[in-house]
Structure formats: structure tokens, C-alpha cells
C-alpha atoms as a PDB file:
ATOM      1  CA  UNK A   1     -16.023  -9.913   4.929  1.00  0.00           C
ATOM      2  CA  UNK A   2     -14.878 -10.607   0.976  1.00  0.00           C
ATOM      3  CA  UNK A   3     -16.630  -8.933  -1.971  1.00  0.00           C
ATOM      4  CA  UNK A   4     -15.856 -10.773  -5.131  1.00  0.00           C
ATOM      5  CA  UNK A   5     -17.843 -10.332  -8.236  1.00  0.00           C
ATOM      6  CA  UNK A   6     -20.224  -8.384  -7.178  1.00  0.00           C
ATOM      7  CA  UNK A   7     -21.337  -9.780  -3.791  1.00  0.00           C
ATOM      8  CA  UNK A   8     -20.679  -9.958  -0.633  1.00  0.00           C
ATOM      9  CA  UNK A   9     -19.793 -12.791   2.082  1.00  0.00           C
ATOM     10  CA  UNK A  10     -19.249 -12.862   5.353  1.00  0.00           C
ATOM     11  CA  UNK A  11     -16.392 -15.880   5.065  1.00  0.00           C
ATOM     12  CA  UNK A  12     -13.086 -15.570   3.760  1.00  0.00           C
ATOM     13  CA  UNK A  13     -13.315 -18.280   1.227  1.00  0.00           C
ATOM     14  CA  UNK A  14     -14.201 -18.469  -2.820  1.00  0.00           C
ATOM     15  CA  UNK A  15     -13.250 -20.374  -5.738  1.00  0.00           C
ATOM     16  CA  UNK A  16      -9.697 -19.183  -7.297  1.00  0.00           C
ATOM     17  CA  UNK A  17      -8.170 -19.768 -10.687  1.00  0.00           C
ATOM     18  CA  UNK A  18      -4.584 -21.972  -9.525  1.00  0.00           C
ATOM     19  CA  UNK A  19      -2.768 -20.151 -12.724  1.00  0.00           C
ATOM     20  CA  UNK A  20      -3.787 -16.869 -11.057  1.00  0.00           C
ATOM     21  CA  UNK A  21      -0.475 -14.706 -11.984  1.00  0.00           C
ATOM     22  CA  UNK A  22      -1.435 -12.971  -8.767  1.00  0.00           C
ATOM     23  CA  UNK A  23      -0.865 -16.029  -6.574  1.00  0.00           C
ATOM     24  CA  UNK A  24       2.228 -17.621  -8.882  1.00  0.00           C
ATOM     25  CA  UNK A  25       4.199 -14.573  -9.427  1.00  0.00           C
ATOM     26  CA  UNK A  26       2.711 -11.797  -7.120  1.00  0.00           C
ATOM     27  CA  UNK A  27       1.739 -10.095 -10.316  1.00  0.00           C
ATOM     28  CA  UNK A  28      -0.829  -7.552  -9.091  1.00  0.00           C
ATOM     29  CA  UNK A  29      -1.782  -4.720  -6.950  1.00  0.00           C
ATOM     30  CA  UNK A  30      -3.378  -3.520  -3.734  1.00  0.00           C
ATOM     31  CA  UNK A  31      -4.552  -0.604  -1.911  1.00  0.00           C
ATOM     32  CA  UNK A  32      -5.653  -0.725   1.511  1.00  0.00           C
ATOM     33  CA  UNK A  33      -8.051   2.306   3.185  1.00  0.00           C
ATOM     34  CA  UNK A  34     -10.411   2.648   6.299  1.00  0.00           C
ATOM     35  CA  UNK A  35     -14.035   3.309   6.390  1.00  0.00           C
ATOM     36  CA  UNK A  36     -15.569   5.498   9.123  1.00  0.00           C
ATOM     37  CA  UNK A  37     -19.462   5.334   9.265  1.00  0.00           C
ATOM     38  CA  UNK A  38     -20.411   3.774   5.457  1.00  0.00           C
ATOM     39  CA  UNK A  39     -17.686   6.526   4.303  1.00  0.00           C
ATOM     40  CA  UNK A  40     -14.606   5.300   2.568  1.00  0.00           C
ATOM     41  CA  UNK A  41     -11.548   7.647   3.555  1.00  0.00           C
ATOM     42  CA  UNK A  42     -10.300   8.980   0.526  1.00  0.00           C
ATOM     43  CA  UNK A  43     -11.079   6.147  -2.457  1.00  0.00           C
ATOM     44  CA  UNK A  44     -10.440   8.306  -5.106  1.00  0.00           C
ATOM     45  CA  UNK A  45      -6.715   9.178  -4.209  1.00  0.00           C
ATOM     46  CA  UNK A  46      -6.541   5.708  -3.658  1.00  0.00           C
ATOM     47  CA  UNK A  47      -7.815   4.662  -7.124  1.00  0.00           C
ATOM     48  CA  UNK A  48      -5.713   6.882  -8.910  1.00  0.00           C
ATOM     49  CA  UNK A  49      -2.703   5.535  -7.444  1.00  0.00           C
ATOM     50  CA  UNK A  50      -3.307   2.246  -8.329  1.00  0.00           C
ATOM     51  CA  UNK A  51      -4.313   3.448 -11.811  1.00  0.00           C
ATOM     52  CA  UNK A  52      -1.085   5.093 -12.139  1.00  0.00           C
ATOM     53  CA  UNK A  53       0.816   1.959 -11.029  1.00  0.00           C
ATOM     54  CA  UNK A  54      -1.148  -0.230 -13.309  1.00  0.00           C
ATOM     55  CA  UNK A  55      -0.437   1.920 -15.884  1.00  0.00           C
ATOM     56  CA  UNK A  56       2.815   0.957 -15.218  1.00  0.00           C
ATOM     57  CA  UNK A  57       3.205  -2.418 -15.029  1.00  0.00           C
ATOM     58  CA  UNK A  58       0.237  -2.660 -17.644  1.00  0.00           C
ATOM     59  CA  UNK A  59      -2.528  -3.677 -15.938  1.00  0.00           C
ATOM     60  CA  UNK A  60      -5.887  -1.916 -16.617  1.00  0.00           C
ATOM     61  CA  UNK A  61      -7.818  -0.938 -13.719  1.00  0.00           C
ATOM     62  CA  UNK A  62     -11.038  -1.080 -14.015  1.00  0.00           C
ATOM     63  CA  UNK A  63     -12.724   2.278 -11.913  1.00  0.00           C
ATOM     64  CA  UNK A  64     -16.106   1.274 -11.258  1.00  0.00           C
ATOM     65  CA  UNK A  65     -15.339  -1.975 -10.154  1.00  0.00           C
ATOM     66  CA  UNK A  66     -12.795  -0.601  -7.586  1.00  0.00           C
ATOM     67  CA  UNK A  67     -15.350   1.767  -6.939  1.00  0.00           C
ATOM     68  CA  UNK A  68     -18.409  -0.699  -6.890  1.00  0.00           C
ATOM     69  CA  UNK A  69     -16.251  -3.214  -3.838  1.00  0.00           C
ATOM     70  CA  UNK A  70     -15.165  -0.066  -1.859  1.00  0.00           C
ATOM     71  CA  UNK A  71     -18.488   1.299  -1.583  1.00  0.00           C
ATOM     72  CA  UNK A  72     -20.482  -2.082  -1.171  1.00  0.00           C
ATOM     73  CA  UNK A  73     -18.119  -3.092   1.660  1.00  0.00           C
ATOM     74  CA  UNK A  74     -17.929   0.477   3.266  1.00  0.00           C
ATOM     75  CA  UNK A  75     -21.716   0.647   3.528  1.00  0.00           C
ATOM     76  CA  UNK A  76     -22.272  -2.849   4.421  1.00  0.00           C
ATOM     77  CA  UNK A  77     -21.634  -2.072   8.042  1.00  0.00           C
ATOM     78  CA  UNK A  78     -21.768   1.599   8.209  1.00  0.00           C
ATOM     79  CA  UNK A  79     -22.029   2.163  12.258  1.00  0.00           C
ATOM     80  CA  UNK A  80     -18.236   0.369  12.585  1.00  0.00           C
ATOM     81  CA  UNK A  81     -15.099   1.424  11.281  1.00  0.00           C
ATOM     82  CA  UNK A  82     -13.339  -0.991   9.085  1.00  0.00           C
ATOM     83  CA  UNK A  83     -10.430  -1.454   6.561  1.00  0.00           C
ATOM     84  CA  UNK A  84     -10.502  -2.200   3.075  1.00  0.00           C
ATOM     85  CA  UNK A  85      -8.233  -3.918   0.892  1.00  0.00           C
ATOM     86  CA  UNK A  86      -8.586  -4.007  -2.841  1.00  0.00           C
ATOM     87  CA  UNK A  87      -6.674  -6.325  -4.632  1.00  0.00           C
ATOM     88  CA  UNK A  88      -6.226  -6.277  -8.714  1.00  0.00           C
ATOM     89  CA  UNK A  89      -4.244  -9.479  -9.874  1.00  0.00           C
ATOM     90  CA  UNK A  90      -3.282  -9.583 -13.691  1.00  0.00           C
ATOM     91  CA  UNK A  91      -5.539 -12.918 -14.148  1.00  0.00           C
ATOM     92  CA  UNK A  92      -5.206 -16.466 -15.204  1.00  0.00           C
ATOM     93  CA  UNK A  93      -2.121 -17.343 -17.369  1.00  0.00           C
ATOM     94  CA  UNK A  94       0.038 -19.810 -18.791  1.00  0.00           C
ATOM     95  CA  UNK A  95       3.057 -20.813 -16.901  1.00  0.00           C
ATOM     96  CA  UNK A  96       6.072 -18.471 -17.384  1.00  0.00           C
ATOM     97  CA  UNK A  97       6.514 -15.305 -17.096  1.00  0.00           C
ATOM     98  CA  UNK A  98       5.593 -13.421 -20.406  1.00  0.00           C
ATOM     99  CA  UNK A  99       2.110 -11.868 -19.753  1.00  0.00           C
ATOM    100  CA  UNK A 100      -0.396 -13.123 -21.482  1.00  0.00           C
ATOM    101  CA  UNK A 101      -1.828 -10.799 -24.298  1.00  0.00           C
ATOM    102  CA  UNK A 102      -5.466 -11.636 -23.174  1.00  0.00           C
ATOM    103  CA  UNK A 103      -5.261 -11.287 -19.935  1.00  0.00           C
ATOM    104  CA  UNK A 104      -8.292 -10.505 -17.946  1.00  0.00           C
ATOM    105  CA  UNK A 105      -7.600  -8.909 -14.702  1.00  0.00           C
ATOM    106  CA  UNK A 106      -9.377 -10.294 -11.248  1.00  0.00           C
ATOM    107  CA  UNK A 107     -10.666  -7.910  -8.469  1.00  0.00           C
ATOM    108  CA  UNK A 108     -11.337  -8.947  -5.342  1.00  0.00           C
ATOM    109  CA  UNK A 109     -11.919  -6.907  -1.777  1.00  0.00           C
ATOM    110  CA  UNK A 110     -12.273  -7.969   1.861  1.00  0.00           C
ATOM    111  CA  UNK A 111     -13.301  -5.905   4.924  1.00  0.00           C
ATOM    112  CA  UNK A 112     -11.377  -6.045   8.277  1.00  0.00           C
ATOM    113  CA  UNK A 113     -12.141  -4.470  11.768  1.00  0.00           C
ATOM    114  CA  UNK A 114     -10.335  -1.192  11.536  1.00  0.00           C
ATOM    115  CA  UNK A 115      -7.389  -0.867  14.350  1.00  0.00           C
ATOM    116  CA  UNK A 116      -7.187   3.053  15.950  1.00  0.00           C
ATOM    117  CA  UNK A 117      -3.564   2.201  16.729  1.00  0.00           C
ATOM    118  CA  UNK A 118      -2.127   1.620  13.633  1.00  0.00           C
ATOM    119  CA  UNK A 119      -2.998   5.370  12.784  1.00  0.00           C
ATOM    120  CA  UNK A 120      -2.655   7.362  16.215  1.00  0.00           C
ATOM    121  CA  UNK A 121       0.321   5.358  18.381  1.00  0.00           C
ATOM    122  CA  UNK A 122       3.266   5.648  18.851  1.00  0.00           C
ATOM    123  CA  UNK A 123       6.735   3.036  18.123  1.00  0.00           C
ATOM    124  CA  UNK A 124      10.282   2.077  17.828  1.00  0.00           C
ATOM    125  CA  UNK A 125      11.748   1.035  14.875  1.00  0.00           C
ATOM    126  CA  UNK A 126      15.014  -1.068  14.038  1.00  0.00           C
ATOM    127  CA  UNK A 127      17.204  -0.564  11.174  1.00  0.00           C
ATOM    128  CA  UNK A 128      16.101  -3.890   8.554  1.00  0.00           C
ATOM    129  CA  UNK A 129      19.451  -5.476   6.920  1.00  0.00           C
ATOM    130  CA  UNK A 130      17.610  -5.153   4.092  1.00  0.00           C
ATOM    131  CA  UNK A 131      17.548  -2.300   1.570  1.00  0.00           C
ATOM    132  CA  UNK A 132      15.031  -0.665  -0.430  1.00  0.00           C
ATOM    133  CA  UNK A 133      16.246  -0.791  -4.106  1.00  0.00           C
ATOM    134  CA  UNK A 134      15.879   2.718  -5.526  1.00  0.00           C
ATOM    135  CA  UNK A 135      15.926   1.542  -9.148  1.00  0.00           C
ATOM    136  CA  UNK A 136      12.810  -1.177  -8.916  1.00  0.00           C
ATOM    137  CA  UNK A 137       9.411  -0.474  -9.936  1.00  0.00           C
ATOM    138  CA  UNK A 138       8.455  -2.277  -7.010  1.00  0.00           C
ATOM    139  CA  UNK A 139       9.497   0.229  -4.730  1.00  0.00           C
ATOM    140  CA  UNK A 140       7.121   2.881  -5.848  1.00  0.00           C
ATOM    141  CA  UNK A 141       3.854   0.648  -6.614  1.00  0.00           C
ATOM    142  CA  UNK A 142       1.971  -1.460  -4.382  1.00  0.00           C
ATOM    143  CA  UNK A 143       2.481  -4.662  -5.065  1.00  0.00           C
ATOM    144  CA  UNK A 144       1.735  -8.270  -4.185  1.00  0.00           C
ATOM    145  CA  UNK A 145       5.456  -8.875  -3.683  1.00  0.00           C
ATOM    146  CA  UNK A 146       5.337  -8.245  -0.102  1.00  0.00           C
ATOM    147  CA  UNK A 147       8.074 -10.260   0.854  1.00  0.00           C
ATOM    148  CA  UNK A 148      10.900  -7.974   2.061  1.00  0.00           C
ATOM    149  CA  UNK A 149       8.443  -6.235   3.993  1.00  0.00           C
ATOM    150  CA  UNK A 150       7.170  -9.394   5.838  1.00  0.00           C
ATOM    151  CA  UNK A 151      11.034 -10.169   6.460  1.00  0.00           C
ATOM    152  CA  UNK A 152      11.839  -7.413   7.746  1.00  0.00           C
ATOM    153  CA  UNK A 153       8.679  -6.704   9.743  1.00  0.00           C
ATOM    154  CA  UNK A 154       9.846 -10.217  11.284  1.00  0.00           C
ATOM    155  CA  UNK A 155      13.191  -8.990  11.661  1.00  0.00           C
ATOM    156  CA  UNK A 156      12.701  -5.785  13.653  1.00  0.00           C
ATOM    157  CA  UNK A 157       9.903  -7.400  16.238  1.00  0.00           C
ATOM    158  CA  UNK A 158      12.674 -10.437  17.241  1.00  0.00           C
ATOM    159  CA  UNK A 159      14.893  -7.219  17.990  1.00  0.00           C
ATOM    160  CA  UNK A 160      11.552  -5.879  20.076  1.00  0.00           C
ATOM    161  CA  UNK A 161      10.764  -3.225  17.888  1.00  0.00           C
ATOM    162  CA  UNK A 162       7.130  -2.728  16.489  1.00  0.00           C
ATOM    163  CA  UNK A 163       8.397  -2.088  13.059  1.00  0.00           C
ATOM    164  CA  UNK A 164      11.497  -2.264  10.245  1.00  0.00           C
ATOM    165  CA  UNK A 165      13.319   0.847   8.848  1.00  0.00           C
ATOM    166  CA  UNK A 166      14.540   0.504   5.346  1.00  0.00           C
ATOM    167  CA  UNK A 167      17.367   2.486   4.175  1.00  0.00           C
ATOM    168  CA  UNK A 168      17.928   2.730   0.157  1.00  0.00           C
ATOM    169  CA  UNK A 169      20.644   1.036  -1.468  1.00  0.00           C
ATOM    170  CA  UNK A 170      22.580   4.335  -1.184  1.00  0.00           C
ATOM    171  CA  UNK A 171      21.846   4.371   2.720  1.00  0.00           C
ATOM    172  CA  UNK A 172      19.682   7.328   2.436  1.00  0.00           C
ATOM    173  CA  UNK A 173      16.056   6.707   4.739  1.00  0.00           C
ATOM    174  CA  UNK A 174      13.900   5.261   2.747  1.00  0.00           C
ATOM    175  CA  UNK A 175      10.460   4.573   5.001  1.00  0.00           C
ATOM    176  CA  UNK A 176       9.178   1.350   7.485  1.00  0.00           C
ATOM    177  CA  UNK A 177       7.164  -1.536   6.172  1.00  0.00           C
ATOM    178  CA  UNK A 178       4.109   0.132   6.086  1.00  0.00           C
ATOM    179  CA  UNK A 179       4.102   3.848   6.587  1.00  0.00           C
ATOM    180  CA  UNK A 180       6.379   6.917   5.426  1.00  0.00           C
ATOM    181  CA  UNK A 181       8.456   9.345   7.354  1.00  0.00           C
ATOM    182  CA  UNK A 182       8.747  13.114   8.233  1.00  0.00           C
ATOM    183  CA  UNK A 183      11.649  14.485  10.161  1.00  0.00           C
ATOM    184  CA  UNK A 184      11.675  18.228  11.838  1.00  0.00           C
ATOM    185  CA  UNK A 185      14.983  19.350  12.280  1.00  0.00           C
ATOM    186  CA  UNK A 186      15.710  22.955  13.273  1.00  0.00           C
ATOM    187  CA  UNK A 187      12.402  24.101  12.365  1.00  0.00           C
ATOM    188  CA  UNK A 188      12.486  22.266   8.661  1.00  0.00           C
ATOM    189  CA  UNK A 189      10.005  19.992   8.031  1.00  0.00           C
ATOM    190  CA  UNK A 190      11.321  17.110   5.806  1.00  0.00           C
ATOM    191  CA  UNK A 191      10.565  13.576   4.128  1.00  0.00           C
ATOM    192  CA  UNK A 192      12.381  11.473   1.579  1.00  0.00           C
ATOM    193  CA  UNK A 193      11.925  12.334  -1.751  1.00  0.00           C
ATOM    194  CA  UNK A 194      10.311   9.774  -4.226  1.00  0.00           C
ATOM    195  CA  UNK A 195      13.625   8.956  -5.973  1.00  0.00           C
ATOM    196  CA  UNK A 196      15.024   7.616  -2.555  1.00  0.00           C
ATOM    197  CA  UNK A 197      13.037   4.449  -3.249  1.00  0.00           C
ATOM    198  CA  UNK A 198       9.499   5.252  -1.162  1.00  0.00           C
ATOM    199  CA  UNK A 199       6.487   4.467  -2.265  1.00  0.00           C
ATOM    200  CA  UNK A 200       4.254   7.965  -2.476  1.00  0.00           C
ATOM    201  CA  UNK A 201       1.491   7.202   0.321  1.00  0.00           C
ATOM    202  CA  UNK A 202      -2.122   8.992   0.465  1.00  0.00           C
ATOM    203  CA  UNK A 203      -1.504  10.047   4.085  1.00  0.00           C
ATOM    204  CA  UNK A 204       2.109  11.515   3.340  1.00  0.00           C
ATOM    205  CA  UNK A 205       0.037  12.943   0.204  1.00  0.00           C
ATOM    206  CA  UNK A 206      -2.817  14.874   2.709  1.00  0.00           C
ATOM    207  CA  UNK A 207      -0.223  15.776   5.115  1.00  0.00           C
ATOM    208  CA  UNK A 208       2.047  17.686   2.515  1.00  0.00           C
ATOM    209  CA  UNK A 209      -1.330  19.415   1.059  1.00  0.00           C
ATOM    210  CA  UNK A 210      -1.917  20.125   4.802  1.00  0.00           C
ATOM    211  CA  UNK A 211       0.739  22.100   5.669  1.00  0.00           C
ATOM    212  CA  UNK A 212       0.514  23.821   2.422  1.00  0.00           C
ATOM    213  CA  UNK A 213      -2.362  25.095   3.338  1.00  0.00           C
ATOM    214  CA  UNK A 214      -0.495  26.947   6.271  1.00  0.00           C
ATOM    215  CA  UNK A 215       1.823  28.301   4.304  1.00  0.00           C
ATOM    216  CA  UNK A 216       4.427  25.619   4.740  1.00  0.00           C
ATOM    217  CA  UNK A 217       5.980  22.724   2.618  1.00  0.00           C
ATOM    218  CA  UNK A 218       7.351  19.518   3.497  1.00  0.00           C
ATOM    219  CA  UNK A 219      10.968  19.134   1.598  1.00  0.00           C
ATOM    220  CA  UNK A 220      11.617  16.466  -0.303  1.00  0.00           C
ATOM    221  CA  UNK A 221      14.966  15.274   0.267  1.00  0.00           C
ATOM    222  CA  UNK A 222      17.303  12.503   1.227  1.00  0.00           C
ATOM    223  CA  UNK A 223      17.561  12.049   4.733  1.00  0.00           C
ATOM    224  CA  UNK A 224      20.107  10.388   6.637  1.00  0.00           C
ATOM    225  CA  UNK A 225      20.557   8.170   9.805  1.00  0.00           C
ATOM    226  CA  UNK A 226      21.661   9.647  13.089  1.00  0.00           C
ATOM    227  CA  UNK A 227      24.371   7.014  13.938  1.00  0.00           C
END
């Protein structure tokens, strides 16, 4: 299902600018969030994540449009679960890479069956050769470059794992393709701190206000491999 100025379709396909920056230079964001029964699960810490990495990079985000494609496709099938994926490229521009001063961002959404095992199973992981550079913007954002992750997503199933571990440029545990990490180790309750090169995710975000609430606090720290 794809929601694209304004309306919905059940296909995948619709007309796209080719000078796109989005599709040349992955130069754009994302957020992706389930939907349980016309609800969408936590949009707004969503939004202001992307907000605060298009502030960033300089790309205005436009709230009621992110809000308008979230809701539409949440609703359009409210009896079964889905995922949503927003996606905010920085527009059409002229070829090379200094962004345009005009540029007019695109916003775009589809809707996916949602998969219960993504969120409540359990895996193996293998350590990806590549590293998570703790100095890139890219690291904290979510954006359209994608590529390590694919690579070493690729990587870590041909060694029969279901998913990569990246380790920072200074070794320290970084997170997996896709999710972040909490360790318990005599009775602390840890997780790498932003400045290890993780990108801050809105479940590692509800679980530290979680166990707040009990009194407790995840630290924020650098974590380390058990060789």
C-alpha cells in the first residue's frame, strides 16, 4: 500500500522525479513504525526524531504531512497490524552534490504486513567486519544510505546468523543493523551510549523511560565484546 500526495494505492508504483537527490545520493530520511488496530505506535516520537535529524542535515520536515500519511495508512486497514515507512527525500536537483537552495522536499509512505517476530523473537548475531564510524552524522540519523547495513546484514546470514553486530571504530558495541542493545551484567542494566556511534531508537527510548518508572536507569556506557 503507498500513500503519495495525498492518496492512497494499493500498488507499489508512481511517477518519480530521476534527479530525485533521494534516489542519486541517498539524500533523505526515514522512519519506520507499526500500526495495531487504525493506531499508529508512537508517531509523534517518531516525528520528532526525524525533525531533529532534518534539522540536521537541513531538511525541513513538514509535520502534518508526516502526520497526514501515517494516519491515512494506519486507518486504512484498521482490523490488521501493519508497518509504516515514511520516507522524506531532499527533492529534485541538479547534478552534484551542493544542495540546491530551492529545494522542495518529497514525502512518500507505504504500508507493509506487520511481522510479530521482528519485535518478540529471539537471534544470533555475528560480529560485521565493518565498523560503525562514531564521528558521521550518518550514524545517529536515519538515513537513506543503508548500505553498510544491507552488507553486513548479508554478511552475518552467509555466516548463519539472523543479524550483523557493529562495533565502533574504537571497538566499543555499537548496535545490529536494525535494533539497539541492552546488556545486564551483575545486576546493572546497560546500553551504549549515543557517542559510541548508535543511532537513539524509539523502543530503546520507551524502554529507558520504562524502567525509570521503577526506579531504575539504564547506563549509558561503552560496552565491550566478550572475546
Amino acid at each position: 500500500m503507498l500513500w503519495i500526495d495525498g492518496q492512497i494505492s494499493e500498488g507499489a508504483n508512481a511517477s518519480f522525479n530521476l534527479t530525485d537527490r533521494g534516489l542519486l545520493l541517498g539524500d533523505g530520511l526515514f522512519e519506520t513504525l507499526p500500526c495495531f488496530n487504525g493506531i499508529p505506535f508512537l508517531a509523534d516520537a517518531h516525528l520528532k526524531r526525524m525533525t531533529l535529524a532534518g534539522d540536521q542535515i537541513g531538511l525541513d520536515i513538514d509535520p502534518a504531512r508526516f502526520n497526514q500519511a501515517v494516519t491515512d495508512l494506519a486507518t486504512a486497514d484498521p482490523s490488521t497490524p501493519g508497518t509504516i515507512r515514511v520516507t522524506v527525500t531532499r527533492g529534485p536537483g541538479q547534478r552534484g552534490l551542493m544542495i540546491p537552495s530551492n529545494a522542495k522536499p518529497v514525502i512518500f509512505a507505504t504500508r507493509s504486513p506487520w511481522d510479530p517476530s521482528l519485535a518478540f523473537g529471539t537471534g544470533t548475531l555475528a560480529i560485521s567486519k565493518t565498523r560503525r564510524n562514531m564521528t558521521s552524522p550518518l550514524s545517529a540519523i536515519k538515513s537513506l544510505n543503508y548500505l553498510d547495513n544491507i552488507l553486513a546484514h548479508q554478511e552475518a546470514r552467509m555466516q548463519g546468523a539472523d543479524d550483523a553486530l557493529f562495533l565502533n571504530n574504537e571497538g566499543g558495541i555499537a548496535c545490529t543493523t536494525m535494533a539497539n542493545l541492552f546488556m545486564m551484567k551483575k545486576n546493572r542494566f546497560m546500553t551504549a551510549a549515543p557517542s559510541e556511534g548508535i543511532l537513539k531508537g524509539v523502543m530503546r527510548g520507551l524502554v529507558m523511560s520504562m524502567t525509570r518508572e521503577t526506579g531504575s536507569r539504564p547506563i549509558e556506557t561503552r560496552l565491550a565484546p566478550i572475546e
